[in-house]
C-alpha atoms as a PDB file:
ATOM      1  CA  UNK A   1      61.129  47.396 183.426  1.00  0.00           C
ATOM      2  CA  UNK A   2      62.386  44.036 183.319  1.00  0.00           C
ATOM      3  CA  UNK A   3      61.392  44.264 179.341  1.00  0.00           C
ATOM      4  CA  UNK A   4      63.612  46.940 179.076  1.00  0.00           C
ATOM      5  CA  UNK A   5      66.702  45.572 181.049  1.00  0.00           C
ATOM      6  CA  UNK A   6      66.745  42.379 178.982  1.00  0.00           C
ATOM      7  CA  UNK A   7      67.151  44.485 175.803  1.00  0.00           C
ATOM      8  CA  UNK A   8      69.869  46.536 177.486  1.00  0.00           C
ATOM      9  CA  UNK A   9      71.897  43.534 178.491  1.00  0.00           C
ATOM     10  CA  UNK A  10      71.891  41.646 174.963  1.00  0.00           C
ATOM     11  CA  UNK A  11      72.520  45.583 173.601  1.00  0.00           C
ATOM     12  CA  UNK A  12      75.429  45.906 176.103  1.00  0.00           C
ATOM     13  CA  UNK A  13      76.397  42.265 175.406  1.00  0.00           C
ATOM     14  CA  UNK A  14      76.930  42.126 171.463  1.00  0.00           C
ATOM     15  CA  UNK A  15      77.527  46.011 171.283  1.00  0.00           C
ATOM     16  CA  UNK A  16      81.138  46.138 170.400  1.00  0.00           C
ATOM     17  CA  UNK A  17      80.490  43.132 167.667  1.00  0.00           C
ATOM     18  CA  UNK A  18      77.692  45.141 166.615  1.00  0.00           C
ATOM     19  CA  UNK A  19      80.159  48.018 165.666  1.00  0.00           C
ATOM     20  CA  UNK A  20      82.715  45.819 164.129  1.00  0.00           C
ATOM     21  CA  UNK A  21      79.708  43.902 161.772  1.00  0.00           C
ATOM     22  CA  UNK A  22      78.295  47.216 160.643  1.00  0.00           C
ATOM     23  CA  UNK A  23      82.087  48.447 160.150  1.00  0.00           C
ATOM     24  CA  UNK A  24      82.405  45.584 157.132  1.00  0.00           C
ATOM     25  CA  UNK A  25      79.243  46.936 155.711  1.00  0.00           C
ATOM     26  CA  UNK A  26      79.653  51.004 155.822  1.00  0.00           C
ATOM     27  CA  UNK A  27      83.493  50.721 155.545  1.00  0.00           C
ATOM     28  CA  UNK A  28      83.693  53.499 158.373  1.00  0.00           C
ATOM     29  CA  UNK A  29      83.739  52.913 162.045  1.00  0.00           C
ATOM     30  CA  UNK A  30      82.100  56.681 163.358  1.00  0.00           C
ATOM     31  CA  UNK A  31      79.530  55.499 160.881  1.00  0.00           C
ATOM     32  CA  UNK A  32      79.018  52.526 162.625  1.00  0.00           C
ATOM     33  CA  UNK A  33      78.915  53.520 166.090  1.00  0.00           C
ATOM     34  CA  UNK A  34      75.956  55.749 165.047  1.00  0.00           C
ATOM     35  CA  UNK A  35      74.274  52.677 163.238  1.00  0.00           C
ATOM     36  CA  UNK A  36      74.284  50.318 166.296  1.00  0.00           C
ATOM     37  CA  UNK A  37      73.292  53.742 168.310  1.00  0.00           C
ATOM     38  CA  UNK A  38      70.171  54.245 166.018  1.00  0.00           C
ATOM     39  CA  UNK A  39      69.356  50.395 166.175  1.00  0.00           C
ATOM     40  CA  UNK A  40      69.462  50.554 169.956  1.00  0.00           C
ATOM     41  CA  UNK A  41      67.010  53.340 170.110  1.00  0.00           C
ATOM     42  CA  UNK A  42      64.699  50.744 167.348  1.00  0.00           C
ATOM     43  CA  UNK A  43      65.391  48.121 169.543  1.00  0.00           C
ATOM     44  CA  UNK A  44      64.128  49.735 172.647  1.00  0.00           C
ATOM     45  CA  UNK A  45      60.969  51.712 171.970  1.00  0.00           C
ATOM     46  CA  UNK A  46      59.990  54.461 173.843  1.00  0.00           C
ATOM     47  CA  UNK A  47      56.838  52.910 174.761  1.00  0.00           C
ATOM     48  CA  UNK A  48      57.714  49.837 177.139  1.00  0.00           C
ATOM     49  CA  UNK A  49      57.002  46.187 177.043  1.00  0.00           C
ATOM     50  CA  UNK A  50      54.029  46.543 174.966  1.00  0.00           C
ATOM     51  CA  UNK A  51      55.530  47.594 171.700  1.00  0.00           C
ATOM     52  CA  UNK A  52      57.473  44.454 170.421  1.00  0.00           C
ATOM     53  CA  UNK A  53      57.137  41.276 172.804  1.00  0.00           C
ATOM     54  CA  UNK A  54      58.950  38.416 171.644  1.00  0.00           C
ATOM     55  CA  UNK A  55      61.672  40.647 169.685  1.00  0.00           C
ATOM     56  CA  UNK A  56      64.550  41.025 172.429  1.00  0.00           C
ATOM     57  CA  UNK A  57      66.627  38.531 170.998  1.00  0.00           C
ATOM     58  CA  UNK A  58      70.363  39.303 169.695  1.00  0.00           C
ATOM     59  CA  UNK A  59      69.005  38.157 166.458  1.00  0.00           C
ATOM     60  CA  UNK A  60      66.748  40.781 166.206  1.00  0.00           C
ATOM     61  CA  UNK A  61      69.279  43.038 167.308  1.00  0.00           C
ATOM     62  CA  UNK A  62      71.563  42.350 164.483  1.00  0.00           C
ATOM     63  CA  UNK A  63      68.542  42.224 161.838  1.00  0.00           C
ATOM     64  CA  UNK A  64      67.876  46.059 162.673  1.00  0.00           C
ATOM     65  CA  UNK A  65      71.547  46.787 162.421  1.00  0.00           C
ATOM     66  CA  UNK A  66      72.365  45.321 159.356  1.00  0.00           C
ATOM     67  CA  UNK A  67      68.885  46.962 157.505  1.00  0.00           C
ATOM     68  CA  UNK A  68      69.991  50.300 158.694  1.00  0.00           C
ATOM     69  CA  UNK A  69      73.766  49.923 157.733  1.00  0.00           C
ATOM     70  CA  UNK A  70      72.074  49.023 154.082  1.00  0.00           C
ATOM     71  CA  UNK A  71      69.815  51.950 154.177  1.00  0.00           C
ATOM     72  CA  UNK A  72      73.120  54.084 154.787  1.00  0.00           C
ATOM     73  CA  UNK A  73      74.789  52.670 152.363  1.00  0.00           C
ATOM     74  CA  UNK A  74      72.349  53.031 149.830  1.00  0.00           C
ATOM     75  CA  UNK A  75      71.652  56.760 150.895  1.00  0.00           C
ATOM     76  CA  UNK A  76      75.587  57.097 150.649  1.00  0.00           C
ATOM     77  CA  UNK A  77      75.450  55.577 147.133  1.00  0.00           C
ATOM     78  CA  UNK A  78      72.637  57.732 146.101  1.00  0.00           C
ATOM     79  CA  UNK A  79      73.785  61.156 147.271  1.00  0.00           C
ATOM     80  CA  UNK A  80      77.542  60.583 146.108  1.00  0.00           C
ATOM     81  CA  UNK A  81      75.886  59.319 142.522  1.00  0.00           C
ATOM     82  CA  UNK A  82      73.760  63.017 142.250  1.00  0.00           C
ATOM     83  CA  UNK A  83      77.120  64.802 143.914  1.00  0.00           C
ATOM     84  CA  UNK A  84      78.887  63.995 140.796  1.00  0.00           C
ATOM     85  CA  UNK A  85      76.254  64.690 138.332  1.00  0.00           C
ATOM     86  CA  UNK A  86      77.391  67.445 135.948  1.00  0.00           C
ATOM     87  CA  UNK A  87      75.578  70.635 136.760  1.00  0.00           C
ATOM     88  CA  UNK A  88      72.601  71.530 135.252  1.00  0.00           C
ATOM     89  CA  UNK A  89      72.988  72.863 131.893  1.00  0.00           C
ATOM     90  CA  UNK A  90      71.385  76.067 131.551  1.00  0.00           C
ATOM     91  CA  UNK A  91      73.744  77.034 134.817  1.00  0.00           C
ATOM     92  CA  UNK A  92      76.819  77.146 133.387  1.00  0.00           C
ATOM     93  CA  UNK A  93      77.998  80.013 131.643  1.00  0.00           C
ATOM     94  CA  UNK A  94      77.442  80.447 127.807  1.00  0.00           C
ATOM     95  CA  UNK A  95      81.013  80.156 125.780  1.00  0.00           C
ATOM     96  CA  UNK A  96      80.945  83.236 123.791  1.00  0.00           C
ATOM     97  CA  UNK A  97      80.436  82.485 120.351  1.00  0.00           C
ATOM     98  CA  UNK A  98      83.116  83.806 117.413  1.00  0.00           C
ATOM     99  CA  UNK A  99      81.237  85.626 114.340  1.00  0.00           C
ATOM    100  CA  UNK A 100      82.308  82.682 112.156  1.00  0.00           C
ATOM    101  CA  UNK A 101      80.355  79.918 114.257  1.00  0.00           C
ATOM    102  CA  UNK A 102      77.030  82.562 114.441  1.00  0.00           C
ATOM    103  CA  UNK A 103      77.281  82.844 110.369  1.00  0.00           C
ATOM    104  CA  UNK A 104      77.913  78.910 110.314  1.00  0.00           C
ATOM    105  CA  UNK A 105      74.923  78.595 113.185  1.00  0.00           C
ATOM    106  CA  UNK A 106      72.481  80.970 111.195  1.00  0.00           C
ATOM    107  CA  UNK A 107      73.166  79.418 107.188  1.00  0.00           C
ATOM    108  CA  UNK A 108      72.218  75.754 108.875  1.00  0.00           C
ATOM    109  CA  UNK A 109      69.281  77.112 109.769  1.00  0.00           C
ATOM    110  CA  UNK A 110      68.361  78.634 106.650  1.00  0.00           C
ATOM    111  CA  UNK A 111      69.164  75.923 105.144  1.00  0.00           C
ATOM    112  CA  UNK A 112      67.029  73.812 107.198  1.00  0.00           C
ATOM    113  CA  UNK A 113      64.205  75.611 107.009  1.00  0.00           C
ATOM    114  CA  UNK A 114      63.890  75.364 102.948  1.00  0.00           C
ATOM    115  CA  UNK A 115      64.975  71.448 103.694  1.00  0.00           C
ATOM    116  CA  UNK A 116      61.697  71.698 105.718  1.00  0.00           C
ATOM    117  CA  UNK A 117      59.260  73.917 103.034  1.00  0.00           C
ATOM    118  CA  UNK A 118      60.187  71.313 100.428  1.00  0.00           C
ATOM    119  CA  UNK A 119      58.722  68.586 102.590  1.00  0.00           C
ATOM    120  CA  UNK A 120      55.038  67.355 101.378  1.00  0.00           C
ATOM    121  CA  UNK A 121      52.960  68.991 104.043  1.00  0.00           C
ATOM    122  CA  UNK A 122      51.679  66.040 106.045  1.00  0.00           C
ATOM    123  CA  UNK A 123      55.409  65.382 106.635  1.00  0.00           C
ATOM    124  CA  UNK A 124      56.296  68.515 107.730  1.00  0.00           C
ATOM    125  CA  UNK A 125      53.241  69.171 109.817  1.00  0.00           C
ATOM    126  CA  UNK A 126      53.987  65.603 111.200  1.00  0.00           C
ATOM    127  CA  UNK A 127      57.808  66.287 111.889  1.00  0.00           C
ATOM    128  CA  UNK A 128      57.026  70.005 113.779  1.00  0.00           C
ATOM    129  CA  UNK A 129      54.378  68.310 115.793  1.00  0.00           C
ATOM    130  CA  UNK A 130      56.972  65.689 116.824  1.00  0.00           C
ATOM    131  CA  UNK A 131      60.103  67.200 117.167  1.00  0.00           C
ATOM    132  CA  UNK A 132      59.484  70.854 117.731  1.00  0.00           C
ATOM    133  CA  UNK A 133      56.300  70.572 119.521  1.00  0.00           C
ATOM    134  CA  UNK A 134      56.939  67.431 121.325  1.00  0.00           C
ATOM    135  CA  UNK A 135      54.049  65.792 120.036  1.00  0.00           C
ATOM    136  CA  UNK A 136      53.427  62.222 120.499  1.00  0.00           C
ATOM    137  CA  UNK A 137      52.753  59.948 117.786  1.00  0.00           C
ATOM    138  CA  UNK A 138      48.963  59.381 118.708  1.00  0.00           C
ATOM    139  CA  UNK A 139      48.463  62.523 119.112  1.00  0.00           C
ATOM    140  CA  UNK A 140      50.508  63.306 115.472  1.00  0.00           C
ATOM    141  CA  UNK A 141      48.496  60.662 113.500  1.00  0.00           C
ATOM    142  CA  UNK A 142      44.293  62.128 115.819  1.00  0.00           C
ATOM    143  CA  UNK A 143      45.457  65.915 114.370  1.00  0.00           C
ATOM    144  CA  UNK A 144      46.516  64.330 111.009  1.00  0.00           C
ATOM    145  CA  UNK A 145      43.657  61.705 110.961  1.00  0.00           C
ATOM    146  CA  UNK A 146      45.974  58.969 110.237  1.00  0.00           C
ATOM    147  CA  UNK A 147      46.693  55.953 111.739  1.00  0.00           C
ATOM    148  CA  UNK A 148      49.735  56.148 114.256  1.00  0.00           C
ATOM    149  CA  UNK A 149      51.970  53.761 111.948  1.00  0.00           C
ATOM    150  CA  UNK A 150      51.140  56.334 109.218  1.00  0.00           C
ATOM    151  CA  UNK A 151      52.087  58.984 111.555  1.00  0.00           C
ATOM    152  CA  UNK A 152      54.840  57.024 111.924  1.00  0.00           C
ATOM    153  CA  UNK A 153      56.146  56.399 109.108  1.00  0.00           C
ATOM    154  CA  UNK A 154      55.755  60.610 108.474  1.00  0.00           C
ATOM    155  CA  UNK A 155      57.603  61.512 110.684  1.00  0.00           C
ATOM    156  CA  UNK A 156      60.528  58.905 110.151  1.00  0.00           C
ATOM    157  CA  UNK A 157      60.355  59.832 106.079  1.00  0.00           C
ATOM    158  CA  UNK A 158      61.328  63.777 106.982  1.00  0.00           C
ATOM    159  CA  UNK A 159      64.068  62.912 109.355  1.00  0.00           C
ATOM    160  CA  UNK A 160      65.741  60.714 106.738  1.00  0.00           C
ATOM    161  CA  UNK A 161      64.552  63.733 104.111  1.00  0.00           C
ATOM    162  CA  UNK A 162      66.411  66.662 106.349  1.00  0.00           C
ATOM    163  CA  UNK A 163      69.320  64.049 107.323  1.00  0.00           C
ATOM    164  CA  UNK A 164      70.215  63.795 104.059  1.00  0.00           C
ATOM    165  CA  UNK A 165      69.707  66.922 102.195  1.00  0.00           C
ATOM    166  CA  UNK A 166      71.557  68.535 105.881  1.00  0.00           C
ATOM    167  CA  UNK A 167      74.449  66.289 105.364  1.00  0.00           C
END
């Protein structure tokens, strides 16, 4: 027990600079009173005098105090970061589109598609593996029995082919 009471007097001793350290680092004080609370409970196991001899210094003390006002700042950082993410696309609703953009939508198209018959048909097998398939270039240049600069260099020819002729 005596374990125990040594902790609680350093805890009770340094307590209220404990709160005004982690304060700097959280920039909120009800944030900090619940750091130094967690860091007393880690600083004072359960489990008595066997759990961390040799650990009941104040240094210790503020060591757990500043690693968990880090870890909530971090988790702060982190959660705030994917709060403000835009929403995931396919969530929000689909602008209605006017006849003029569908006609405009569906002659690109077309017109892609003879861009991509009157590719030499290595290239265009090469270019559907890759960008419609999601094809890597290895795999491209085993199903083409090329080499993967080959498959490469395929796949790079069409997209300057359909940039152009698209343009």
């Amino acid at each position: 027990m005596k374990y125990i009471d040594n902790k609680l007097d350093v805890y009770l001793d340094h307590r209220a600079d404990l709160v005004d350290y982690v304060a700097t680092i959280t920039g909120c004080r009800s944030r900090a009173e619940d750091v130094v609370q967690d860091a007393f409970l880690r600083f004072v196991p359960d489990n008595g005098p066997a759990a961390a001899p040799g650990t009941s210094g104040a240094a210790y003390l503020y060591r757990i105090v500043r690693n968990l006002a880090f870890d909530l700042s971090r988790r702060s950082t982190m959660e705030s970061r994917h709060q403000n993410e835009e929403s995931v696309e396919w969530l929000k609703p689909r602008e209605e589109r006017s006849p003029e953009q569908l006609l405009l939508q569906h002659k690109r198209l077309e017109q892609l598609s003879v861009v991509l018959e009157g590719l030499p048909e290595r290239e265009r097998i090469a270019i559907e593996m890759h960008r419609v398939g999601g094809y890597t270039l290895a795999e491209i240049s085993e199903r083409l029995r090329v080499s993967t600069a080959t498959a490469h260099r395929l796949v790079r020819r069409a997209v300057v082919h359909i940039a152009a002729s698209v343009a």
